[in-house]
C-alpha atoms as a PDB file:
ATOM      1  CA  UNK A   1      -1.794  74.193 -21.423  1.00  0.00           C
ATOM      2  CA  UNK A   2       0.020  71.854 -19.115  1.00  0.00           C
ATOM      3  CA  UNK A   3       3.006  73.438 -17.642  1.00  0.00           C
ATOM      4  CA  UNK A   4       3.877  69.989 -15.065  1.00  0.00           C
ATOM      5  CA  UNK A   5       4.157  67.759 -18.484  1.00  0.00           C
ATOM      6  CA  UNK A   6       5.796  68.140 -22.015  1.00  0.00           C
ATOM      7  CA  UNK A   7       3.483  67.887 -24.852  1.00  0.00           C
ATOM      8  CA  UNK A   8       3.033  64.483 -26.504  1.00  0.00           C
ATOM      9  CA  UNK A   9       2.177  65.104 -29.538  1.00  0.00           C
ATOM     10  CA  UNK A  10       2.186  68.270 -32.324  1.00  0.00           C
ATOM     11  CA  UNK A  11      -1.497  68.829 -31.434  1.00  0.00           C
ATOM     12  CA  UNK A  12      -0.352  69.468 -27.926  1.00  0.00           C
ATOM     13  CA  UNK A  13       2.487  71.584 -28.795  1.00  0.00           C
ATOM     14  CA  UNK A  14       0.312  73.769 -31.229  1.00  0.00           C
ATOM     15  CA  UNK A  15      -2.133  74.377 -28.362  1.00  0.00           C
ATOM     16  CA  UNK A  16       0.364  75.434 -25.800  1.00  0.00           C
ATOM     17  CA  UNK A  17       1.988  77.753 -27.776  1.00  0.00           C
ATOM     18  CA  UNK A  18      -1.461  78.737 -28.761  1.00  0.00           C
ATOM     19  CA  UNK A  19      -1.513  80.060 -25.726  1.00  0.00           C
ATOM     20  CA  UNK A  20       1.444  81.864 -25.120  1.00  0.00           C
ATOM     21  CA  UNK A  21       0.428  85.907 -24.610  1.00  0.00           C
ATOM     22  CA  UNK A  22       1.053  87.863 -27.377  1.00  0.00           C
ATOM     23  CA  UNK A  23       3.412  89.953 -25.708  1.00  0.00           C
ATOM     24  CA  UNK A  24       5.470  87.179 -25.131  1.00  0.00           C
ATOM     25  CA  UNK A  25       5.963  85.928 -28.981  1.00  0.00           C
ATOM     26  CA  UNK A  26       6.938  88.875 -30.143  1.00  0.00           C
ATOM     27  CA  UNK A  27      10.516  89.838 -30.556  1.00  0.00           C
ATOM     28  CA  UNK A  28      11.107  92.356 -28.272  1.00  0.00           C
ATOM     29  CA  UNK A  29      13.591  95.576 -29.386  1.00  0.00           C
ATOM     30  CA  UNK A  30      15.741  95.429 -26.536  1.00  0.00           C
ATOM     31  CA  UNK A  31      16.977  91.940 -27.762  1.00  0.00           C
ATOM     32  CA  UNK A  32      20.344  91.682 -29.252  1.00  0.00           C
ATOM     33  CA  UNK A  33      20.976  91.000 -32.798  1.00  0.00           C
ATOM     34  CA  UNK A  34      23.512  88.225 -33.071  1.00  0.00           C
ATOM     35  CA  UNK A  35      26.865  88.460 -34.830  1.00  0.00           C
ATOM     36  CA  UNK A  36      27.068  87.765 -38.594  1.00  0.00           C
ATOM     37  CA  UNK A  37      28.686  84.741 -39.048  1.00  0.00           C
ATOM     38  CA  UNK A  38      32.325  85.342 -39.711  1.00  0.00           C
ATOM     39  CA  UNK A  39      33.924  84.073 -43.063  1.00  0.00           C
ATOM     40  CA  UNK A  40      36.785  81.739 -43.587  1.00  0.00           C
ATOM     41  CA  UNK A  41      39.026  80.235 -46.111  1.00  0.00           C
ATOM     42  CA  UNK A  42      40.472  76.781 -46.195  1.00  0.00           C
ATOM     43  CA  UNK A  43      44.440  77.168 -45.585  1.00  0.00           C
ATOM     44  CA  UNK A  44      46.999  74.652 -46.972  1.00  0.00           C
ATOM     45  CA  UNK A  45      47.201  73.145 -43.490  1.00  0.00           C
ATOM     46  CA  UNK A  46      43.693  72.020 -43.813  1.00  0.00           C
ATOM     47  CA  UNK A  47      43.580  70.932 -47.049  1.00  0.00           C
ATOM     48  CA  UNK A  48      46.807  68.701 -46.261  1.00  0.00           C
ATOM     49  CA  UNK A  49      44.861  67.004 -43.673  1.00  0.00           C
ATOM     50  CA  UNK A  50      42.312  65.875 -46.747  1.00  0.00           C
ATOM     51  CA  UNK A  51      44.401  65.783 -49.563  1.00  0.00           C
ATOM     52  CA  UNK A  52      44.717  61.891 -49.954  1.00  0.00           C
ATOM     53  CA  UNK A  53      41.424  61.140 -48.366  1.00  0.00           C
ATOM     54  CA  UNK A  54      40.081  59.150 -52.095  1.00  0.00           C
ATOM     55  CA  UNK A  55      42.771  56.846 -50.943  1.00  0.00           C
ATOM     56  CA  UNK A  56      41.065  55.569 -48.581  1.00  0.00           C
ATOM     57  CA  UNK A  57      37.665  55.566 -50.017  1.00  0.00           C
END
């Protein structure tokens, strides 16, 4: 591994993270979980803004 220059090509890439330490690629506990997406519904303000786009196709 060649931390000075980015890897060329996949081979490269494979072999550096090859050797990453273990301890590294694992996901750790202490990491936080990200949100779940939030939902959302199209209003009738947005579907106004769309509602004669096949005009213009």
């Amino acid at each position: 591994m060649n931390a000075a220059t980015e890897p060329e090509t996949l081979a490269e890439l494979i072999s550096d993270c090859a050797d990453i330490p273990a301890g590294l690629r694992e996901r750790r506990p202490s990491a936080p979980t990200p949100p779940a997406p939030r939902g959302w519904a199209v209003d009738e303000a947005c579907h106004s803004q769309v509602a004669d786009l096949d005009d213009y196709a």
